[in-house]
C-alpha atoms as a PDB file:
ATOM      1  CA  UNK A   1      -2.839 -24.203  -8.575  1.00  0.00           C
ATOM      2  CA  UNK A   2      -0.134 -25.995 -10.177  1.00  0.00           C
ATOM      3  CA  UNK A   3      -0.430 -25.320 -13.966  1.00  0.00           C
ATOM      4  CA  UNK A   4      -3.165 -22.593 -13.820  1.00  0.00           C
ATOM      5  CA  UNK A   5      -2.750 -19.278 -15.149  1.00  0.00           C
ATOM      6  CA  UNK A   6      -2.185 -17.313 -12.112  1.00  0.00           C
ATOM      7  CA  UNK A   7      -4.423 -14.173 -11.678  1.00  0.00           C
ATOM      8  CA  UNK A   8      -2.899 -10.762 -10.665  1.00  0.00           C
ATOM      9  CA  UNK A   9      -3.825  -8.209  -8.044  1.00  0.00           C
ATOM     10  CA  UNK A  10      -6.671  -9.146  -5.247  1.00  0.00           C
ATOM     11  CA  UNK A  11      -8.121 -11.477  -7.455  1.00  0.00           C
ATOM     12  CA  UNK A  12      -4.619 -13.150  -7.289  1.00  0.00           C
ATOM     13  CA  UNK A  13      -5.491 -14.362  -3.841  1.00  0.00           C
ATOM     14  CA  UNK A  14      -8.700 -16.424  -3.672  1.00  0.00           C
ATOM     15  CA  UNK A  15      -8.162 -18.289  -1.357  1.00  0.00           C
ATOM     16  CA  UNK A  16      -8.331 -21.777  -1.854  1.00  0.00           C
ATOM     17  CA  UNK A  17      -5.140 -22.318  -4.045  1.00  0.00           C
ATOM     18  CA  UNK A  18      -2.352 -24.929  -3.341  1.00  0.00           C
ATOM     19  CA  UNK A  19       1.256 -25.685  -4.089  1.00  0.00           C
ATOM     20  CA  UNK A  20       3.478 -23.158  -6.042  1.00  0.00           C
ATOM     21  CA  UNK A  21       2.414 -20.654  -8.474  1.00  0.00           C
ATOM     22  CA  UNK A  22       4.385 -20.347 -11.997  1.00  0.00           C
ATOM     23  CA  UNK A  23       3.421 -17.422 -13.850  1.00  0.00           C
ATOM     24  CA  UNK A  24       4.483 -16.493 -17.674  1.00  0.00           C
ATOM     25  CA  UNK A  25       4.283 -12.894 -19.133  1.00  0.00           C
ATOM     26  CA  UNK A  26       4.450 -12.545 -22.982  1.00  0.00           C
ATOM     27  CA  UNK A  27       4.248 -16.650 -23.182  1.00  0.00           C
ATOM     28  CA  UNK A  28       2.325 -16.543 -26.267  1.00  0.00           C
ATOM     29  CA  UNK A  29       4.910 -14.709 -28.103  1.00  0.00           C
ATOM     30  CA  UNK A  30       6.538 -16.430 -31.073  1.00  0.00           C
ATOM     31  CA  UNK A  31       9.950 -17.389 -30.017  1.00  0.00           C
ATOM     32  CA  UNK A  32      12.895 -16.114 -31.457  1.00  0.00           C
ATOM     33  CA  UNK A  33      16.810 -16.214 -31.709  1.00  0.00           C
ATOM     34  CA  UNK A  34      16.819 -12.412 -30.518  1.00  0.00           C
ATOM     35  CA  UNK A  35      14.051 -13.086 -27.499  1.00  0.00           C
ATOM     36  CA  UNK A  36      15.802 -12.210 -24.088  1.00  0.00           C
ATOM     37  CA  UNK A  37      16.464 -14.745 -22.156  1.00  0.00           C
ATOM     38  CA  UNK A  38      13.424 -15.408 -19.151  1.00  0.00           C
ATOM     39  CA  UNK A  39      13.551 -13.212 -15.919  1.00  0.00           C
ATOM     40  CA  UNK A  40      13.234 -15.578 -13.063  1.00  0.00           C
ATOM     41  CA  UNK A  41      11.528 -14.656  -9.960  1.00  0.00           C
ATOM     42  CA  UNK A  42      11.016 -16.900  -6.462  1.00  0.00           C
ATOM     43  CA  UNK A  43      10.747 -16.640  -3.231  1.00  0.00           C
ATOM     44  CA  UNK A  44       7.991 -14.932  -0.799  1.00  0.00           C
ATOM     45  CA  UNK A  45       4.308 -15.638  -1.161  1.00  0.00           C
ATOM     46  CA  UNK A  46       3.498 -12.404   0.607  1.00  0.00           C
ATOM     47  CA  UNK A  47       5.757  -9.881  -2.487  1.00  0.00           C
ATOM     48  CA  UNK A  48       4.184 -12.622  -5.041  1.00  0.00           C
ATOM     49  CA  UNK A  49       1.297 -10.703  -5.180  1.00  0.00           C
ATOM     50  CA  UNK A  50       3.273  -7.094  -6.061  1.00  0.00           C
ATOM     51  CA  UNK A  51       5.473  -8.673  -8.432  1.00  0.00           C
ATOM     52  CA  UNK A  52       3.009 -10.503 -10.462  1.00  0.00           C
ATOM     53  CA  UNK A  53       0.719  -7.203 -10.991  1.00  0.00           C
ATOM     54  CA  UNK A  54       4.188  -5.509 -11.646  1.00  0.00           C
ATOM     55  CA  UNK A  55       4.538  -8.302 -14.405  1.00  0.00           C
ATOM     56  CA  UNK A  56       1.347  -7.917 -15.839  1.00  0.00           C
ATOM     57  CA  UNK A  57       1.867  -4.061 -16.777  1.00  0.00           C
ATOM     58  CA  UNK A  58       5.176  -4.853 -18.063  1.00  0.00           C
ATOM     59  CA  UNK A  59       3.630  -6.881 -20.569  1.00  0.00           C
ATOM     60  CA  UNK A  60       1.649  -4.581 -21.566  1.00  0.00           C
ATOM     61  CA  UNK A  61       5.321  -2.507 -22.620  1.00  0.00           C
ATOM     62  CA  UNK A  62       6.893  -2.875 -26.243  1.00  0.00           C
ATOM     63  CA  UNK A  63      10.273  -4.174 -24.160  1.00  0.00           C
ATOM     64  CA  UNK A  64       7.562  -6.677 -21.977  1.00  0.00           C
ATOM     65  CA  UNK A  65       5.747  -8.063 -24.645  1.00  0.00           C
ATOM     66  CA  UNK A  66       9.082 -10.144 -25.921  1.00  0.00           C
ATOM     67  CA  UNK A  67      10.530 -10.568 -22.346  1.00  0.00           C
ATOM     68  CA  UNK A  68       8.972 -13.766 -20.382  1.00  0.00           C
ATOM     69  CA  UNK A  69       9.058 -13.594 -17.117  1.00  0.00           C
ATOM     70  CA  UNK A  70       8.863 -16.927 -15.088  1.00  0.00           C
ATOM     71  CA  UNK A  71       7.184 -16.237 -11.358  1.00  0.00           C
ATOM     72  CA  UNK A  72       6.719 -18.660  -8.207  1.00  0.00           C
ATOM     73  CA  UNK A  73       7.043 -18.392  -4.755  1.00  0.00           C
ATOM     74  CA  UNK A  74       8.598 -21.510  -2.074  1.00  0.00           C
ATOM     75  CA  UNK A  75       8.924 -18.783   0.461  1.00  0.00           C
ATOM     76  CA  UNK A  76      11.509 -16.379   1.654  1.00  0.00           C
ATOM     77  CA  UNK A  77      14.255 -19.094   2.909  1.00  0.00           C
ATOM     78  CA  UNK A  78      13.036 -21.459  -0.057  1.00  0.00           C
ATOM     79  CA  UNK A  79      13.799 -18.199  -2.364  1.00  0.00           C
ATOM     80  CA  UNK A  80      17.489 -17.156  -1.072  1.00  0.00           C
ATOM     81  CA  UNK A  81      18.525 -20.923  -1.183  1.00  0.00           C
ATOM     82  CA  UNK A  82      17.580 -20.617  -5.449  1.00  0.00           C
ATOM     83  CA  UNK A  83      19.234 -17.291  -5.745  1.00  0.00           C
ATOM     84  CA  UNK A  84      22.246 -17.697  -4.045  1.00  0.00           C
ATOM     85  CA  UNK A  85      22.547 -21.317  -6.253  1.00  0.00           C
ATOM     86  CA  UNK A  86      22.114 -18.712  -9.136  1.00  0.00           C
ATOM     87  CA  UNK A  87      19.353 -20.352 -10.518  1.00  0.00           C
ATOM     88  CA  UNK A  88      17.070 -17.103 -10.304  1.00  0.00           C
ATOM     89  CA  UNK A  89      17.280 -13.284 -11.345  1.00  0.00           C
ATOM     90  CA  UNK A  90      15.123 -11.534  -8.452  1.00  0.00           C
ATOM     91  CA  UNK A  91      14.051 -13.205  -4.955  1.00  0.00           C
ATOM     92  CA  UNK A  92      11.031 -12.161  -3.198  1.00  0.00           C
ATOM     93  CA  UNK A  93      11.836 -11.389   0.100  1.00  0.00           C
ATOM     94  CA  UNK A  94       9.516 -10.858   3.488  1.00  0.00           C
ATOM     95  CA  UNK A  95      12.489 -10.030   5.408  1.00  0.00           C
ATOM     96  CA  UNK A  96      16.301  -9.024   5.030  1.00  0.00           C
ATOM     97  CA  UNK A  97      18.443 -11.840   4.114  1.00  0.00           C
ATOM     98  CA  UNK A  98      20.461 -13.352   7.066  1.00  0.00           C
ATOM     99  CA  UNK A  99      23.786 -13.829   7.528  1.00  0.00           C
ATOM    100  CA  UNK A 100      23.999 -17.347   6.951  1.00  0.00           C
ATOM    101  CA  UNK A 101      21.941 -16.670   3.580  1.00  0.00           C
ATOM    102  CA  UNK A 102      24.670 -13.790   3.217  1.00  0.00           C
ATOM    103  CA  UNK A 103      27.381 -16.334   2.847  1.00  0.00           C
ATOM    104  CA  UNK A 104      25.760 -18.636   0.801  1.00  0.00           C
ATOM    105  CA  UNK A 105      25.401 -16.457  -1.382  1.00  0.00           C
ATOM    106  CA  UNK A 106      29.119 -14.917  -1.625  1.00  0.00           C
ATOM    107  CA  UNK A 107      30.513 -18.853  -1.480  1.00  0.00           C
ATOM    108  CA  UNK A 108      29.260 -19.239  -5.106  1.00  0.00           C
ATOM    109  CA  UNK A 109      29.978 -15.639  -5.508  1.00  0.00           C
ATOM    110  CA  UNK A 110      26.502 -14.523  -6.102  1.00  0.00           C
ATOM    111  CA  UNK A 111      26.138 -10.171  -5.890  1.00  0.00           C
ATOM    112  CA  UNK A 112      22.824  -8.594  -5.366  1.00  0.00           C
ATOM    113  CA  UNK A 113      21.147  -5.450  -4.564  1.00  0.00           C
ATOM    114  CA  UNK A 114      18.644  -5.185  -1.944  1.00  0.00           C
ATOM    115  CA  UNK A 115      15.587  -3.074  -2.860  1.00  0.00           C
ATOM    116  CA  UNK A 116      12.648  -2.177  -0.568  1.00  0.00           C
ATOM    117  CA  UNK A 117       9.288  -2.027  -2.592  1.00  0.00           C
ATOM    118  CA  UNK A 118       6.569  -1.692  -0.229  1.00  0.00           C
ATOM    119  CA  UNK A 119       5.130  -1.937   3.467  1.00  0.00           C
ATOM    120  CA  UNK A 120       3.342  -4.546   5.001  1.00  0.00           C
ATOM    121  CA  UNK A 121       1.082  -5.013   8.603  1.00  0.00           C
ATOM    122  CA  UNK A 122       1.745  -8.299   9.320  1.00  0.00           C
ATOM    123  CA  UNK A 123      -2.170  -9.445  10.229  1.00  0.00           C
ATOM    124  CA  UNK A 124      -3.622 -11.618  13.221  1.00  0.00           C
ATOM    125  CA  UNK A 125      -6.657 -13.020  11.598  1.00  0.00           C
ATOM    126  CA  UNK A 126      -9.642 -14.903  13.082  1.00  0.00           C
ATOM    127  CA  UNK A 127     -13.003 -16.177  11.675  1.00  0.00           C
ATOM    128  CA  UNK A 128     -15.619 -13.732  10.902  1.00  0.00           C
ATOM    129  CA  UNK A 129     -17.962 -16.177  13.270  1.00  0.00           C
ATOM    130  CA  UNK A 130     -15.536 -15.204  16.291  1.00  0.00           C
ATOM    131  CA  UNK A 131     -17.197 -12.552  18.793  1.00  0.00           C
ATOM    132  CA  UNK A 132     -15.117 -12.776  21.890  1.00  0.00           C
ATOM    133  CA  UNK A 133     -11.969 -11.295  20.317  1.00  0.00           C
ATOM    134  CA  UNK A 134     -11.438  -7.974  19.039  1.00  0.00           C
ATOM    135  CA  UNK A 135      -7.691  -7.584  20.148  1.00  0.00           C
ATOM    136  CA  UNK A 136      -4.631  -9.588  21.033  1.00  0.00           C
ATOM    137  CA  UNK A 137      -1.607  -7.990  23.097  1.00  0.00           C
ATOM    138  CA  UNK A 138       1.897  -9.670  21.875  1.00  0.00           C
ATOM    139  CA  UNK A 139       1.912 -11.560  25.451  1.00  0.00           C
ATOM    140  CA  UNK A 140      -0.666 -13.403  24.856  1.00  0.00           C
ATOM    141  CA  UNK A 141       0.400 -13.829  20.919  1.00  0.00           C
ATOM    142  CA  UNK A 142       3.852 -14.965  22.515  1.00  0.00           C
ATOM    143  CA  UNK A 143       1.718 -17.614  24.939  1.00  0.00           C
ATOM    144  CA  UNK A 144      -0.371 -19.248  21.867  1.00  0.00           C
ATOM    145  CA  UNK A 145       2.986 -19.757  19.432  1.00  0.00           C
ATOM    146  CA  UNK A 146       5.768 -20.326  22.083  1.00  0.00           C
ATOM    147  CA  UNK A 147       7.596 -23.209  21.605  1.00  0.00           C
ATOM    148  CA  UNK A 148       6.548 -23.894  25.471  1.00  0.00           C
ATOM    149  CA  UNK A 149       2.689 -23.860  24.512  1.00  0.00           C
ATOM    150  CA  UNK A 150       3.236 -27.059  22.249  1.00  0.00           C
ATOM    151  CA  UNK A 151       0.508 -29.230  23.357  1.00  0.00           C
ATOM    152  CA  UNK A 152      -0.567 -27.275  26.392  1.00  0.00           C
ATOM    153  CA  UNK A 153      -2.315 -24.328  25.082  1.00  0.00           C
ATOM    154  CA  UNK A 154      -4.910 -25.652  23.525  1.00  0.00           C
ATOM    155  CA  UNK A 155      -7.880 -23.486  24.089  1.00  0.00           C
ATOM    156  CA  UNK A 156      -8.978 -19.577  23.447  1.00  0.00           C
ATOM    157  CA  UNK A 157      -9.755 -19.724  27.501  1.00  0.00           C
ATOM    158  CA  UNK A 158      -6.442 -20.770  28.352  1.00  0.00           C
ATOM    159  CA  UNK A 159      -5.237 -17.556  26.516  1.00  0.00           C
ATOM    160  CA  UNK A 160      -7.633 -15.579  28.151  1.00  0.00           C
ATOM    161  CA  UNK A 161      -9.607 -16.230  30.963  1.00  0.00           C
ATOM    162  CA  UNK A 162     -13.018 -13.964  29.212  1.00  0.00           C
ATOM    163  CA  UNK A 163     -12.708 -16.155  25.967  1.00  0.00           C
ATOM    164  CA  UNK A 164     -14.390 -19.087  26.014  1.00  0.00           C
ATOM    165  CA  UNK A 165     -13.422 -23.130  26.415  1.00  0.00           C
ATOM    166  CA  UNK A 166     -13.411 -23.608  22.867  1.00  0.00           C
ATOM    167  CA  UNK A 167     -10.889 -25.407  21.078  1.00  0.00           C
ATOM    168  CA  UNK A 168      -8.204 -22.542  19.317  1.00  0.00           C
ATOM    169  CA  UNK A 169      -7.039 -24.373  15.902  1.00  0.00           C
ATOM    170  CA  UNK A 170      -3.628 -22.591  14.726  1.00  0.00           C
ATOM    171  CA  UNK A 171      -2.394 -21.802  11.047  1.00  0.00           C
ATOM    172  CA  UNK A 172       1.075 -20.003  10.161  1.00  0.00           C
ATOM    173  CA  UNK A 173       3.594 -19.688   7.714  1.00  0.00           C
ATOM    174  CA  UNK A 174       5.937 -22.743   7.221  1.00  0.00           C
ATOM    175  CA  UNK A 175       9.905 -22.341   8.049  1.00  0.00           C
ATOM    176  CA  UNK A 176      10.708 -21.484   4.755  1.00  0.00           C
ATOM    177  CA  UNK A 177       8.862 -18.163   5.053  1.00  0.00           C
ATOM    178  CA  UNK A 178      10.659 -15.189   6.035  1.00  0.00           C
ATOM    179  CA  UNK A 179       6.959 -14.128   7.936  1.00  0.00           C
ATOM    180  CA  UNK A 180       7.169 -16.936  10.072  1.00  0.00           C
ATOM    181  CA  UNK A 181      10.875 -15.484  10.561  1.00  0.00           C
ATOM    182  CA  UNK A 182       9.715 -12.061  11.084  1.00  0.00           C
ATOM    183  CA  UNK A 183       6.793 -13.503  13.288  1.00  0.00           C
ATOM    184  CA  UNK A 184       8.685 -15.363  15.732  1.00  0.00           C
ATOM    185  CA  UNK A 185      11.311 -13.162  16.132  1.00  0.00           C
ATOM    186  CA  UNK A 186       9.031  -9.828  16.924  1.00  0.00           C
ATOM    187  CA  UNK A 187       6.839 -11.858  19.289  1.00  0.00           C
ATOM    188  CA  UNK A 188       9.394 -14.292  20.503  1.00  0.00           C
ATOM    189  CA  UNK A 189      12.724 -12.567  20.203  1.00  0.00           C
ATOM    190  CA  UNK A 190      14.453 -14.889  18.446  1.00  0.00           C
ATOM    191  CA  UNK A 191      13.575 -16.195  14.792  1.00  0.00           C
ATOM    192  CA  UNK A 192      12.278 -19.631  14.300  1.00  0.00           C
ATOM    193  CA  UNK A 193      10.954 -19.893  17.955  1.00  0.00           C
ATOM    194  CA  UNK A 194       7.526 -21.337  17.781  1.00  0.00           C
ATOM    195  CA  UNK A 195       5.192 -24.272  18.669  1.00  0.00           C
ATOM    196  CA  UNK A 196       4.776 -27.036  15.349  1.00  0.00           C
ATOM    197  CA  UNK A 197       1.315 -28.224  15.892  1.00  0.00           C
ATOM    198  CA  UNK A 198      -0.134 -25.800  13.938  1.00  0.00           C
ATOM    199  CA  UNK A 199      -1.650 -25.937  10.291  1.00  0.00           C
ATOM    200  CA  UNK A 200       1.946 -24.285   8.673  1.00  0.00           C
ATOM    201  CA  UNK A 201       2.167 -23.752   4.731  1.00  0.00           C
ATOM    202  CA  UNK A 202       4.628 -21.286   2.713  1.00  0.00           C
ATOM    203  CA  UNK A 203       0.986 -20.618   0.429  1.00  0.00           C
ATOM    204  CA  UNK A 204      -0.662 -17.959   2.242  1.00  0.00           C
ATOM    205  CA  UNK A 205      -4.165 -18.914   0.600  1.00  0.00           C
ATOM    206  CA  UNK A 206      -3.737 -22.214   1.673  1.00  0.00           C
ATOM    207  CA  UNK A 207      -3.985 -20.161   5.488  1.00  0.00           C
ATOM    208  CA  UNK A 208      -6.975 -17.891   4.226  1.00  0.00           C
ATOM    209  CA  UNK A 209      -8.542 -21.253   3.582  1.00  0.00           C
ATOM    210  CA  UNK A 210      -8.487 -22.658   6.636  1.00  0.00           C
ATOM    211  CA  UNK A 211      -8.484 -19.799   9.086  1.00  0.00           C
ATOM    212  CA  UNK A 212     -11.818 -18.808   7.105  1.00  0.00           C
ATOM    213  CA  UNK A 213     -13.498 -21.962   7.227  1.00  0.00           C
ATOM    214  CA  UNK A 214     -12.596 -23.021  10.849  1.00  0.00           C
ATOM    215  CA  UNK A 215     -14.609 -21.027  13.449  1.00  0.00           C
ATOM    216  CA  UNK A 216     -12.046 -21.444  16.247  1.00  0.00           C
ATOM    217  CA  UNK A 217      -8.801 -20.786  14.485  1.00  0.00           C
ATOM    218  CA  UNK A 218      -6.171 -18.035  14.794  1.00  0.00           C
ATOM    219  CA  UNK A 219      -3.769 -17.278  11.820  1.00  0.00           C
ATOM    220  CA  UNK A 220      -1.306 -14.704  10.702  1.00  0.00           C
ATOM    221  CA  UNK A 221       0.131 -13.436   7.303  1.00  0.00           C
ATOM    222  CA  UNK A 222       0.785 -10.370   5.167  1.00  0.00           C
ATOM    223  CA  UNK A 223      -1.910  -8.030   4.523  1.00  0.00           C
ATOM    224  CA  UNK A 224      -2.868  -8.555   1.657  1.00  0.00           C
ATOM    225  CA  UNK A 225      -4.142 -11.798   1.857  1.00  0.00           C
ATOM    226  CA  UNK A 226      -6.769 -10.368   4.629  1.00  0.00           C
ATOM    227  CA  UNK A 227      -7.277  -7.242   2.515  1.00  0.00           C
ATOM    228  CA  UNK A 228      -8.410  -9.474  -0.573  1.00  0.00           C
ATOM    229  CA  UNK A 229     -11.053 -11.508   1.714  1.00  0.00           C
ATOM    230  CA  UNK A 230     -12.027  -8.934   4.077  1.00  0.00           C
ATOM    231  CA  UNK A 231     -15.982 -10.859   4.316  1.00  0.00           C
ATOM    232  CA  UNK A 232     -13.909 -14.577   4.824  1.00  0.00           C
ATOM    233  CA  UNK A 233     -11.308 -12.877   7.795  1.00  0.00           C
ATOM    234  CA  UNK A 234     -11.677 -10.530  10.763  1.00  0.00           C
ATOM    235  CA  UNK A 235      -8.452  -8.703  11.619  1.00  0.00           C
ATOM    236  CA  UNK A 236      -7.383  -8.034  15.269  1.00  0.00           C
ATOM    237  CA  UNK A 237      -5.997  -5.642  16.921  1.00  0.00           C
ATOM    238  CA  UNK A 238      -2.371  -5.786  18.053  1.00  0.00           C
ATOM    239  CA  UNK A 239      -1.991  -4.241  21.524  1.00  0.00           C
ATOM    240  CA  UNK A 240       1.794  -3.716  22.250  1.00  0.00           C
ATOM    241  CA  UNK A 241       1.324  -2.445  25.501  1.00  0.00           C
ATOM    242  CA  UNK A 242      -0.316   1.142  24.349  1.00  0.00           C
ATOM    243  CA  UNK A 243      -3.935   0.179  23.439  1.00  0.00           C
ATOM    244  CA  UNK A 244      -5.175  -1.776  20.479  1.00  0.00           C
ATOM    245  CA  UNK A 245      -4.033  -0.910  17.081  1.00  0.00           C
ATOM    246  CA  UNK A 246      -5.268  -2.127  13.905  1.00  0.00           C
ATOM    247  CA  UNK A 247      -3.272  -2.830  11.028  1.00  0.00           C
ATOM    248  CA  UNK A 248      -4.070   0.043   8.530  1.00  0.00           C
ATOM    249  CA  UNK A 249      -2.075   2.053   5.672  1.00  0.00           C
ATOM    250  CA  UNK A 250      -2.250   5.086   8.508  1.00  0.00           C
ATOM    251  CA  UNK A 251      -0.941   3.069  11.199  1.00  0.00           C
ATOM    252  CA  UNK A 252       1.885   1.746   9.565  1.00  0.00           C
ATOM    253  CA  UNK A 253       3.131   4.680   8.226  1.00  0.00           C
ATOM    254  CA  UNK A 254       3.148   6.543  11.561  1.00  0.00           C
ATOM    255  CA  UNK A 255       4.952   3.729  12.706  1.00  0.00           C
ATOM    256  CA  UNK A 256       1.992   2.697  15.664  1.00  0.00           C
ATOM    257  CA  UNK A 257       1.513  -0.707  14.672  1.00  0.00           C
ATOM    258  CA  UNK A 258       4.136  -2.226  16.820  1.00  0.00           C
ATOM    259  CA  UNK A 259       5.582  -5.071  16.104  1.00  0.00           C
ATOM    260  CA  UNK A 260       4.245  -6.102  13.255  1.00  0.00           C
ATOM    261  CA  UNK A 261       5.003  -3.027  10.544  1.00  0.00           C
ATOM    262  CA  UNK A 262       7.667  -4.128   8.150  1.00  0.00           C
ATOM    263  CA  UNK A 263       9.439  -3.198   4.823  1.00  0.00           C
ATOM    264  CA  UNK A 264       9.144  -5.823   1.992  1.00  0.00           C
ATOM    265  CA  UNK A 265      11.932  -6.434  -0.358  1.00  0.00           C
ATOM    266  CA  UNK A 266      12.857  -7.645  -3.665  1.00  0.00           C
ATOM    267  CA  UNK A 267      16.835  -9.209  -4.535  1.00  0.00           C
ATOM    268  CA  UNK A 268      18.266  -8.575  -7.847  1.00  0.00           C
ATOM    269  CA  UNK A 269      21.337 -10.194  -9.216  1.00  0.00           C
ATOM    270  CA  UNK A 270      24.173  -8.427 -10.467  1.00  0.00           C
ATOM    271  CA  UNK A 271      25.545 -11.019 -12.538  1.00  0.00           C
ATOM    272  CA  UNK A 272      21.959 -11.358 -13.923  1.00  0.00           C
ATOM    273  CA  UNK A 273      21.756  -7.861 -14.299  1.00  0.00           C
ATOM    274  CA  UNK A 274      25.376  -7.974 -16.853  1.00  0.00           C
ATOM    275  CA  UNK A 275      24.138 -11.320 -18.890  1.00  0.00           C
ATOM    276  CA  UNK A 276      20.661 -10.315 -19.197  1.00  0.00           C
ATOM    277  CA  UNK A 277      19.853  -7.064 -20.940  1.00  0.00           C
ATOM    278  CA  UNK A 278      15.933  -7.504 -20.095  1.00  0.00           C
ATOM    279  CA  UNK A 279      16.399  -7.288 -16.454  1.00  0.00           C
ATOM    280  CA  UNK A 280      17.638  -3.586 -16.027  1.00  0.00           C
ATOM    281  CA  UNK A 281      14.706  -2.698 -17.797  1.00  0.00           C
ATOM    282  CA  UNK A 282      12.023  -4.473 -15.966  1.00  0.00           C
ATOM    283  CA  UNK A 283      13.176  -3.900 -12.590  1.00  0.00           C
ATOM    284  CA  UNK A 284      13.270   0.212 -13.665  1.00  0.00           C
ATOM    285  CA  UNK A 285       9.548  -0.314 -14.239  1.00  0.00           C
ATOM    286  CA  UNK A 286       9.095  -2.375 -11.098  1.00  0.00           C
ATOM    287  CA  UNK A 287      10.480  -0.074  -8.679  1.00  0.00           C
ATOM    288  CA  UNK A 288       8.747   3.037 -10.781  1.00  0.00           C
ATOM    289  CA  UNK A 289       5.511   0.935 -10.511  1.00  0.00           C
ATOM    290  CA  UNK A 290       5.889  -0.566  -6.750  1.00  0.00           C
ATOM    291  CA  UNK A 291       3.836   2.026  -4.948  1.00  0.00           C
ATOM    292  CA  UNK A 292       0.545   1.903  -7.832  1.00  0.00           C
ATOM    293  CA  UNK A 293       0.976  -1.940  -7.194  1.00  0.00           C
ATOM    294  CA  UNK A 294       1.549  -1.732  -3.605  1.00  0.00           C
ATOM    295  CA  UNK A 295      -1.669  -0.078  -3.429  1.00  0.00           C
ATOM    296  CA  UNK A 296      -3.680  -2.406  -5.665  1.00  0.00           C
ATOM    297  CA  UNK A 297      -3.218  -5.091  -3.975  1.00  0.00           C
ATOM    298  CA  UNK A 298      -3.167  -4.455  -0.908  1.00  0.00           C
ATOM    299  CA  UNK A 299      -0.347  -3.417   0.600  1.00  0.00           C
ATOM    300  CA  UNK A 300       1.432   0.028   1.688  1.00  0.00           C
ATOM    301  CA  UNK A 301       3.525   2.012  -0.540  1.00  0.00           C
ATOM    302  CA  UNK A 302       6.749   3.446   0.447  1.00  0.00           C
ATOM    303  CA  UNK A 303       7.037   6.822   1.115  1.00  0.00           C
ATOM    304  CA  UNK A 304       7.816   9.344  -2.062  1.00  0.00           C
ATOM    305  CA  UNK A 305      11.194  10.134  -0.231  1.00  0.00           C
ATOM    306  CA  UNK A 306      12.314   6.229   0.305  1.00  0.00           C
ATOM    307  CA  UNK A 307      11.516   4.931  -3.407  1.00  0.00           C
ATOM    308  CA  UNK A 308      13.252   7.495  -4.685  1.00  0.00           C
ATOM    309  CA  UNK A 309      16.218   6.356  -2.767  1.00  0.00           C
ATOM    310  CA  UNK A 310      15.622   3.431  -3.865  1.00  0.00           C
ATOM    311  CA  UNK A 311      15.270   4.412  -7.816  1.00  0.00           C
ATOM    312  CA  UNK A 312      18.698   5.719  -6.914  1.00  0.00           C
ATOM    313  CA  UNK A 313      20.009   2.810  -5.424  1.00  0.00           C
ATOM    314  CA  UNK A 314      19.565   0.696  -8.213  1.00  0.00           C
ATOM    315  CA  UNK A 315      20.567   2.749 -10.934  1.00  0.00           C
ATOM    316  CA  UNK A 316      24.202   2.726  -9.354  1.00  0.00           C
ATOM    317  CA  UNK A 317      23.648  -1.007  -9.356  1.00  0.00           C
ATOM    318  CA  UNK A 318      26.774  -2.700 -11.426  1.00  0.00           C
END
């Protein structure tokens, strides 16, 4: 999708699109010597979707209709390796930064504030076509994307001795995603653990593609990417080890879908936040907007209780 105009919310997430995503709010504004300088965004496919509906009501905003604001994602790790060069404003993030991203960072002496802006179930997806599997316990998730399984667990049957000898065709995040790092490290126990012959891309829709045009695959992503193509996917039920549980708004927020409930996050910059007078502004409406967006798209909005600690958070930002 390289050079299209991105679209926002669901629609944002046809599936079918390739390579990385550059979106510009209030591009057709005439250019001036009192514009703000850009607000750059990168990093996470599975916030992307939040961020750029976020960006689209901004420009809708007296302050957003003169501030552009330059959005892509290369993935969680892809994302943290930009910011902590400096050469981005907010980073998209599907999981908390690590330690080693933690020191990149404060080597080239690069502050930030960490902001939660929404809830995800990370989703075990199948083709529509598939009729033998309703449910998945994180065993046998933990058997298919082992590192062990590489070219020996090649069939639904092998999985599960019901399912039938048909071929079982994998697609994941890549490594630079921070939900293949969540993935891995809730199913695995230790982040990065996993089997490489799979279809892996840091595009989510490039996944929705395949997963929903190969009868015999098995994917995984954020939920919003199953939410928007609910007639291309079938979602399955995680089973933990207390029954099946589906990944749903409820669910999450009662804290039963085990292990795959998680926070989402967005970075900001403190140094951007001194040089660039336009950012303050527009991450104020993001965070005051997160839960409406959360919601349109597809995701799970924070509780009332947690933004506001988060509306707090950042205002003490400096």
């Amino acid at each position: 999708m390289v050079g299209m105009r991105a679209k926002y919310g669901s629609a944002g997430l046809a599936a079918g699109a390739v390579g990385i995503l550059a979106l510009w709010i209030g591009g057709t504004h005439a250019v001036s010597q009192t514009r703000p300088a850009a607000i750059r965004i990168d990093g996470s496919s599975t916030v992307y979707p939040i961020s750029a509906a976020v960006a689209k009501a901004y420009a809708s905003t007296p302050a957003g209709r003169t501030t552009p604001i330059d959005i892509q994602f290369s993935g969680t790790g892809g994302g943290f390796r930009k910011f902590c060069a400096g050469k981005t404003d907010i980073s998209n993030a599907s999981r908390p930064i690590s330690d080693q991203e933690e020191a990149q960072c404060r080597q080239a002496k690069v502050g930030y504030v960490e902001l939660p802006v929404a809830l995800d179930a990370l989703t075990v997806v199948v083709h529509p076509s598939n009729t033998w599997a309703s449910a998945i316990t994180v065993a046998e998730l933990r058997r298919i994307w082992e590192p062990a399984a590489q070219g020996k667990i090649n069939t639904w049957q092998q999985v599960r001795s019901t399912w039938p000898n048909r071929p079982l065709k994998l697609y994941g995040p890549g490594r630079d995603s921070g939900t293949f790092d969540y993935f891995t490290e809730a199913t695995m126990g230790k982040a990065g653990a996993s089997r490489t012959d799979y279809v892996a891309s840091e595009d989510d829709n490039v996944l929705v593609k395949g997963v929903s045009t190969d009868p015999n695959s098995l994917g995984y992503f954020g939920l919003a990417y199953y939410e928007a193509n609910p007639k291309d996917l079938k979602a399955l039920g995680i089973d933990s080890g207390r029954g099946s549980v589906m990944p749903t708004r409820s669910n999450v927020e009662q804290d039963r879908y085990h292990p795959y409930g998680r926070p989402l996050y967005i970075y900001v910059s403190t140094k951007a936040l001194r040089e660039n007078p336009a950012l303050r502004p527009f991450v104020t409406f993001y965070l005051n907007q997160a839960s409406t967006m959360a919601t349109k798209v597809g995701y799970i909005p924070l509780p009332a209780a947690e933004s506001q600690l988060t509306l707090a958070t950042f205002a003490k930002a400096r």
